[in-house]
C-alpha atoms as a PDB file:
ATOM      1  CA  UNK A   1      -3.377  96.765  35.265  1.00  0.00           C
ATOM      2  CA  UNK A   2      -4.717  93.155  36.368  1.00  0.00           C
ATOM      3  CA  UNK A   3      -6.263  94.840  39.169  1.00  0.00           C
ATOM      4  CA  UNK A   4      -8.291  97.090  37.338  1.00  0.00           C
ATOM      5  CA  UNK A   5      -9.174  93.793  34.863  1.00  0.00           C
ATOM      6  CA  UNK A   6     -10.081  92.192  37.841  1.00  0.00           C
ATOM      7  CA  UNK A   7     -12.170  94.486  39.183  1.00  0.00           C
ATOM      8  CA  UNK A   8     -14.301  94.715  35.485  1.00  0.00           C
ATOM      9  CA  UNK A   9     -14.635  91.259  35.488  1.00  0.00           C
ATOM     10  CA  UNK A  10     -16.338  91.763  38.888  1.00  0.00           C
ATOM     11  CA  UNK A  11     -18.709  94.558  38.072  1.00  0.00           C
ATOM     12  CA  UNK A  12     -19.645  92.665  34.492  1.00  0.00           C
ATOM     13  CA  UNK A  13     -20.471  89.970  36.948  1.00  0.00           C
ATOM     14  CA  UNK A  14     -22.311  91.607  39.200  1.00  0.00           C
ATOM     15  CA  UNK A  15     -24.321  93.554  36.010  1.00  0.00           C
ATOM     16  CA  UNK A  16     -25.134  89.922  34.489  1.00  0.00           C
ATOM     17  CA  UNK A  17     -26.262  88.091  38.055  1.00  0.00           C
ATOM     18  CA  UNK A  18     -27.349  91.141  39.353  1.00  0.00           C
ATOM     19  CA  UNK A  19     -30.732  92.184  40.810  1.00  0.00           C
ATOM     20  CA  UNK A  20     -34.289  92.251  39.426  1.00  0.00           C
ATOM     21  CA  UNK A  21     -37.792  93.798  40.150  1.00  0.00           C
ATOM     22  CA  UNK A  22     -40.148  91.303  40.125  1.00  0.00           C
ATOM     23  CA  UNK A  23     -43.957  93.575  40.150  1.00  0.00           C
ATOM     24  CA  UNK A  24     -47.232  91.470  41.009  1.00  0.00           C
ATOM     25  CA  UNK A  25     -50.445  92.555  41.807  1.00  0.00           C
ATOM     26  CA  UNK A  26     -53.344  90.550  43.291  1.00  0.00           C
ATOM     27  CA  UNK A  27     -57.179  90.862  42.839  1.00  0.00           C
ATOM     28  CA  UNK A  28     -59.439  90.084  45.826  1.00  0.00           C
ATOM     29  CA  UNK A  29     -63.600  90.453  45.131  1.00  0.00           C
ATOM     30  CA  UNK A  30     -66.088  89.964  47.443  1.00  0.00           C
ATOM     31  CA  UNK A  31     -67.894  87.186  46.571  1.00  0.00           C
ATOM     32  CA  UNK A  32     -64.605  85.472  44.683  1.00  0.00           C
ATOM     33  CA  UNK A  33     -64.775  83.810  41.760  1.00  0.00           C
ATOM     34  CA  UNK A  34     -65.656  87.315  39.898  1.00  0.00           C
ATOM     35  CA  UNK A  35     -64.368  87.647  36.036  1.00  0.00           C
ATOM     36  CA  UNK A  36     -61.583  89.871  35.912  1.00  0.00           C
ATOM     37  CA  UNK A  37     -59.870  91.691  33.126  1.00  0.00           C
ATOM     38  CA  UNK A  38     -56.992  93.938  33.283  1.00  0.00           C
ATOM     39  CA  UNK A  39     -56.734  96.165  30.112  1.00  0.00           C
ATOM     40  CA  UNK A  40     -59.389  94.535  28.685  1.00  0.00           C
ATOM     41  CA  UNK A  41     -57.555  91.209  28.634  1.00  0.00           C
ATOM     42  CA  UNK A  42     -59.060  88.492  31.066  1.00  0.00           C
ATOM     43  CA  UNK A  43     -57.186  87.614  33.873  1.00  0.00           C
ATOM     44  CA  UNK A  44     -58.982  84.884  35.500  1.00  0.00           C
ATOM     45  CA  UNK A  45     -61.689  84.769  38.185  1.00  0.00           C
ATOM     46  CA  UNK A  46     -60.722  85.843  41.824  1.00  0.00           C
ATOM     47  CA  UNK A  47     -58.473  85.954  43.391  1.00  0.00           C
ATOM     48  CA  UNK A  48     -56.430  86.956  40.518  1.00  0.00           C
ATOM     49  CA  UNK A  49     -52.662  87.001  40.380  1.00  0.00           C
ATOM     50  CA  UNK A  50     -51.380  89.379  37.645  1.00  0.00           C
ATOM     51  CA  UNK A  51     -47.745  91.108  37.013  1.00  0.00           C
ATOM     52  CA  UNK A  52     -46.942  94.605  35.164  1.00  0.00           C
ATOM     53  CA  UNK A  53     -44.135  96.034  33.204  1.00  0.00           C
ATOM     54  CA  UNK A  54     -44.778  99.715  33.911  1.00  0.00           C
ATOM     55  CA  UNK A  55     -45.602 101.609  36.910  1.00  0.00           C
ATOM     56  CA  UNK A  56     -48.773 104.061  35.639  1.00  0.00           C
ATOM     57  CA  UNK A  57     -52.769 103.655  35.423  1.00  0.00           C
ATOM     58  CA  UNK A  58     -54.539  99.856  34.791  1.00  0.00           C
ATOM     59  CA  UNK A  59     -57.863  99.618  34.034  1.00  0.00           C
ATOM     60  CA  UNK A  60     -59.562  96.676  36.052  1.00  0.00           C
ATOM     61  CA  UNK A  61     -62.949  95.510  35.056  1.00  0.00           C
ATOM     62  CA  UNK A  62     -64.687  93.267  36.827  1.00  0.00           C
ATOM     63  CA  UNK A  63     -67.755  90.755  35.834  1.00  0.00           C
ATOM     64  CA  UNK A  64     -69.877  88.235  37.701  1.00  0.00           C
ATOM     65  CA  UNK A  65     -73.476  87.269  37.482  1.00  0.00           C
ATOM     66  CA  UNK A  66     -75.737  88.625  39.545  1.00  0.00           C
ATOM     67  CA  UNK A  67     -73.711  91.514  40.040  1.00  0.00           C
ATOM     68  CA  UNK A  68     -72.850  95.117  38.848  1.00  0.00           C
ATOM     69  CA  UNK A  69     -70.272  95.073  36.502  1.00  0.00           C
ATOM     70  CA  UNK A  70     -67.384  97.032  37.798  1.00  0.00           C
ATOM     71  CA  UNK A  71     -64.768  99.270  36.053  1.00  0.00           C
ATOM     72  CA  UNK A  72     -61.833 100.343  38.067  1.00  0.00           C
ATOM     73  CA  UNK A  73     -59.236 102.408  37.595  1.00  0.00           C
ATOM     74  CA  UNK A  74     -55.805 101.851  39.534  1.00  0.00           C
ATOM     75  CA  UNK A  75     -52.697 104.163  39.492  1.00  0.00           C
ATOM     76  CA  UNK A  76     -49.732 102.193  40.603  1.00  0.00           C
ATOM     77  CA  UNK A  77     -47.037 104.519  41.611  1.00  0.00           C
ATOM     78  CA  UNK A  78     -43.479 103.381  40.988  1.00  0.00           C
ATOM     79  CA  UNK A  79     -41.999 103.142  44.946  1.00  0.00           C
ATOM     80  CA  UNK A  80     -38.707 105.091  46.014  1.00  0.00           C
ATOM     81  CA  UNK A  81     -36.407 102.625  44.642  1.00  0.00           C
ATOM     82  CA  UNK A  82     -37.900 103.359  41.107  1.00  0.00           C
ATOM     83  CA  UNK A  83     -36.776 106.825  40.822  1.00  0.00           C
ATOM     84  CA  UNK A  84     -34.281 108.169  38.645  1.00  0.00           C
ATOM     85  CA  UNK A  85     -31.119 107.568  39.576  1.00  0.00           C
ATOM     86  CA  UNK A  86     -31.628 104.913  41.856  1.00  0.00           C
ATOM     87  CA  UNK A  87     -33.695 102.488  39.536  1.00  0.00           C
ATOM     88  CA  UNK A  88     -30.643 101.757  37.138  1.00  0.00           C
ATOM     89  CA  UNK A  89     -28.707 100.759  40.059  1.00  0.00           C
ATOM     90  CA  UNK A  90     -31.544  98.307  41.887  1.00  0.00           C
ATOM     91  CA  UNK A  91     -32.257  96.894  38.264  1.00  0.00           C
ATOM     92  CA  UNK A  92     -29.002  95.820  37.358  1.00  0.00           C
ATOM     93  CA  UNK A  93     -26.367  95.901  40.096  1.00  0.00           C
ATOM     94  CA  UNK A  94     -28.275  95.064  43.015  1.00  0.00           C
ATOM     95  CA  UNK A  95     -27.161  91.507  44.150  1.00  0.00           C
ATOM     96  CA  UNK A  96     -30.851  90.803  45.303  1.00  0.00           C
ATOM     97  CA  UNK A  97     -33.929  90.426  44.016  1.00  0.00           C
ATOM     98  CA  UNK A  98     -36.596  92.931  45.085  1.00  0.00           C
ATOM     99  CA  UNK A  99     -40.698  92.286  44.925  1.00  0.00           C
ATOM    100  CA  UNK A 100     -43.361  95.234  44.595  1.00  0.00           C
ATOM    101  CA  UNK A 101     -46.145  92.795  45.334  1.00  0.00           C
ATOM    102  CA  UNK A 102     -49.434  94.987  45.499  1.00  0.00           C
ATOM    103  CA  UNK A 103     -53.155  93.948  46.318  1.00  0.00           C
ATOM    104  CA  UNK A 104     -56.980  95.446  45.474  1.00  0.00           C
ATOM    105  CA  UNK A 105     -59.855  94.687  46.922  1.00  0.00           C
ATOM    106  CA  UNK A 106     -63.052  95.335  45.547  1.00  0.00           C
ATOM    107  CA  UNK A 107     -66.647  94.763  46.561  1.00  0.00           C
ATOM    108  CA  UNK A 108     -69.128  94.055  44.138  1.00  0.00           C
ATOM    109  CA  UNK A 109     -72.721  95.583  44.142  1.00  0.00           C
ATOM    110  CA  UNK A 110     -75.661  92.982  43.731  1.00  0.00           C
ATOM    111  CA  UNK A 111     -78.683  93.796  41.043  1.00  0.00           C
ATOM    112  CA  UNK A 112     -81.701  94.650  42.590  1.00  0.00           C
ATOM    113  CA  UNK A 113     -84.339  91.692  42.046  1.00  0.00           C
ATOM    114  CA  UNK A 114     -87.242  93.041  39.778  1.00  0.00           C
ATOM    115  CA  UNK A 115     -90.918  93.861  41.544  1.00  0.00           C
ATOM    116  CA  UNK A 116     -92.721  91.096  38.916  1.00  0.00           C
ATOM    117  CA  UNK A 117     -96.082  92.881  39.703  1.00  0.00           C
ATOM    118  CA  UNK A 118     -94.744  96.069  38.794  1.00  0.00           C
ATOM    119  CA  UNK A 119     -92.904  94.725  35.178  1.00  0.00           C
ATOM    120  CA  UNK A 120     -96.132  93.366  34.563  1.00  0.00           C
ATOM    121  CA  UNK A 121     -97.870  96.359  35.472  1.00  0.00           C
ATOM    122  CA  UNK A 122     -95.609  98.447  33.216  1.00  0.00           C
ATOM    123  CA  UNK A 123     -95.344  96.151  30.356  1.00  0.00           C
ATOM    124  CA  UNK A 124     -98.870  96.101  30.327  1.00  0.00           C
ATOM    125  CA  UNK A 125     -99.017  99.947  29.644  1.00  0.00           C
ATOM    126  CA  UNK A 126     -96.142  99.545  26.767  1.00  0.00           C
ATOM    127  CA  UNK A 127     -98.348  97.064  25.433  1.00  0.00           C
ATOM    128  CA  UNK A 128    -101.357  99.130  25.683  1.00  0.00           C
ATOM    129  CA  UNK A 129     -99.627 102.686  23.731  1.00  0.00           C
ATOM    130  CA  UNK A 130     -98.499 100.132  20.986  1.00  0.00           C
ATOM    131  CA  UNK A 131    -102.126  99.410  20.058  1.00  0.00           C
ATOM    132  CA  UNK A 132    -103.462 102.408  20.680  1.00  0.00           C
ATOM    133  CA  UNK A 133    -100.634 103.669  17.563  1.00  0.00           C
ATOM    134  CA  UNK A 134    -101.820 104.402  13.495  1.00  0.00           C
ATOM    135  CA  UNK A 135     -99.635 103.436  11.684  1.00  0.00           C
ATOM    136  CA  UNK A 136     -97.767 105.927   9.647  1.00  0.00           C
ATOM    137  CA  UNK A 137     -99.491 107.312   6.551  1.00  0.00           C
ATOM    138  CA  UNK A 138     -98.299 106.261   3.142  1.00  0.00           C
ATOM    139  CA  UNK A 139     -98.632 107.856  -0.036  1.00  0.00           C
ATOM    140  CA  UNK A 140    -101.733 105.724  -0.967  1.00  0.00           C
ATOM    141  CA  UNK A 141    -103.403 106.951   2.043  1.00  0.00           C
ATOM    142  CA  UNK A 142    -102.098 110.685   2.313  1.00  0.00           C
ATOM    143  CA  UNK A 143    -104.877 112.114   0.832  1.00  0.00           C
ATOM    144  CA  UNK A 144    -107.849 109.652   1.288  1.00  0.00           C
ATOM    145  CA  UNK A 145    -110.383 110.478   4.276  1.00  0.00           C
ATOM    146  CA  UNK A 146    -109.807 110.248   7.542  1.00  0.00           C
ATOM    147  CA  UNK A 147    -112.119 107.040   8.035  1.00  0.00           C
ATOM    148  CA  UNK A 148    -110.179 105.120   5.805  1.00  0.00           C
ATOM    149  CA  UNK A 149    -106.590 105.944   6.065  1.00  0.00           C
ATOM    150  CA  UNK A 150    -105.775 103.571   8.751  1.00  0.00           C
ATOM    151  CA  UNK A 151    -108.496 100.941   6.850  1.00  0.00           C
ATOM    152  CA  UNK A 152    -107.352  97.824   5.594  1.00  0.00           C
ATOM    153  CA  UNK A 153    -107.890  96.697   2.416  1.00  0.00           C
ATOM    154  CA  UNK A 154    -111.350  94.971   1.439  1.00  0.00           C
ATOM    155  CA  UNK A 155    -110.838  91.639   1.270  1.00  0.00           C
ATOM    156  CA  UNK A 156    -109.906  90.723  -2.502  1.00  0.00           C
ATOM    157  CA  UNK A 157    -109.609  94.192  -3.562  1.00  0.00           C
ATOM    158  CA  UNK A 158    -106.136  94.374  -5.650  1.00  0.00           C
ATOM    159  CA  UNK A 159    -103.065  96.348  -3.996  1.00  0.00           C
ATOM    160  CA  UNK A 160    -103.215  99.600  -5.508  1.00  0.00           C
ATOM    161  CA  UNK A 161     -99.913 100.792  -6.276  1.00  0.00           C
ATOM    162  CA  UNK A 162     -98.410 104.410  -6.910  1.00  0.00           C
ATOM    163  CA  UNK A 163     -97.333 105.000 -10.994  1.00  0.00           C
ATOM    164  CA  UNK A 164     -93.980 104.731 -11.087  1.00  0.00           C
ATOM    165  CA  UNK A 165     -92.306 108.362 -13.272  1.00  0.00           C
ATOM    166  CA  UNK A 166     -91.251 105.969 -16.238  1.00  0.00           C
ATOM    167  CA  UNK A 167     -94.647 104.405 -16.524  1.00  0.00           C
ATOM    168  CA  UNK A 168     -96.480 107.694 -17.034  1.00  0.00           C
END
């Protein structure tokens, strides 16, 4: 009988002190110093150091001036010593602790610089199909001539105005 209390007292101990998984990842960019967010919460700029609960898909985006912004998606697979059975016994009764440290590296794209000459050259066009535009008719000048339905008003004319169905 005290042997088998003894040997409880051992395995309670062992549960309590036992072993733990301790699950990092890391975030490398090229340039550093990029904006990253995990989940849509920010982590930090790069190299970013970042842990997880559960094995499964994160969603990395990542943000810097200059540069494309990048949306990543990352499965983490849960290693061997994860698996069901063995992951109650390495999370509890293992006497060490274990690390699933894992890194991603990502290279960011840089935005092409603008041709000036050419966003000139376009804008100028835009700029040119906005004047050449009528404006829209209205129901003053829906049935008035052509010649005068994109007129403005003679200076000091009154506004003519529509009757309204309750003054009629």
């Amino acid at each position: 009988m005290r042997r088998r209390a003894y040997l409880l007292g051992v395995l309670l101990a062992a549960g309590f002190a036992g072993g733990c998984v301790e699950r990092k990842y890391t975030v490398y960019t090229d340039p550093p110093n990029v904006h990253v967010q995990v989940n849509n919460v920010p982590l930090g700029p790069s190299p970013a150091d970042g842990s997880w609960v559960y094995y499964g898909k994160y969603h990395f985006t990542l943000m810097a001036p200059g540069y494309e912004t990048l949306h990543v998606e990352e499965n983490i697979a849960a290693p061997w010593y994860e698996l069901w059975p063995l992951d109650f016994f390495f999370e509890t009764l293992w006497p060490f602790e274990i690390q699933d440290v894992r890194t991603f590296h990502y290279q960011m794209v840089q935005l092409p610089i603008p041709n000036t000459e050419d966003l000139l050259r376009r804008s100028g066009v835009v700029r040119d199909q906005g004047r050449a535009l009528r404006p829209a008719p209205t129901p003053e000048t829906a049935g008035a001539a052509p010649e005068t339905a994109g007129a403005a008003p003679t200076e000091g004319a009154p506004p003519t105005e529509m009757p309204r169905e309750r003054d009629k």
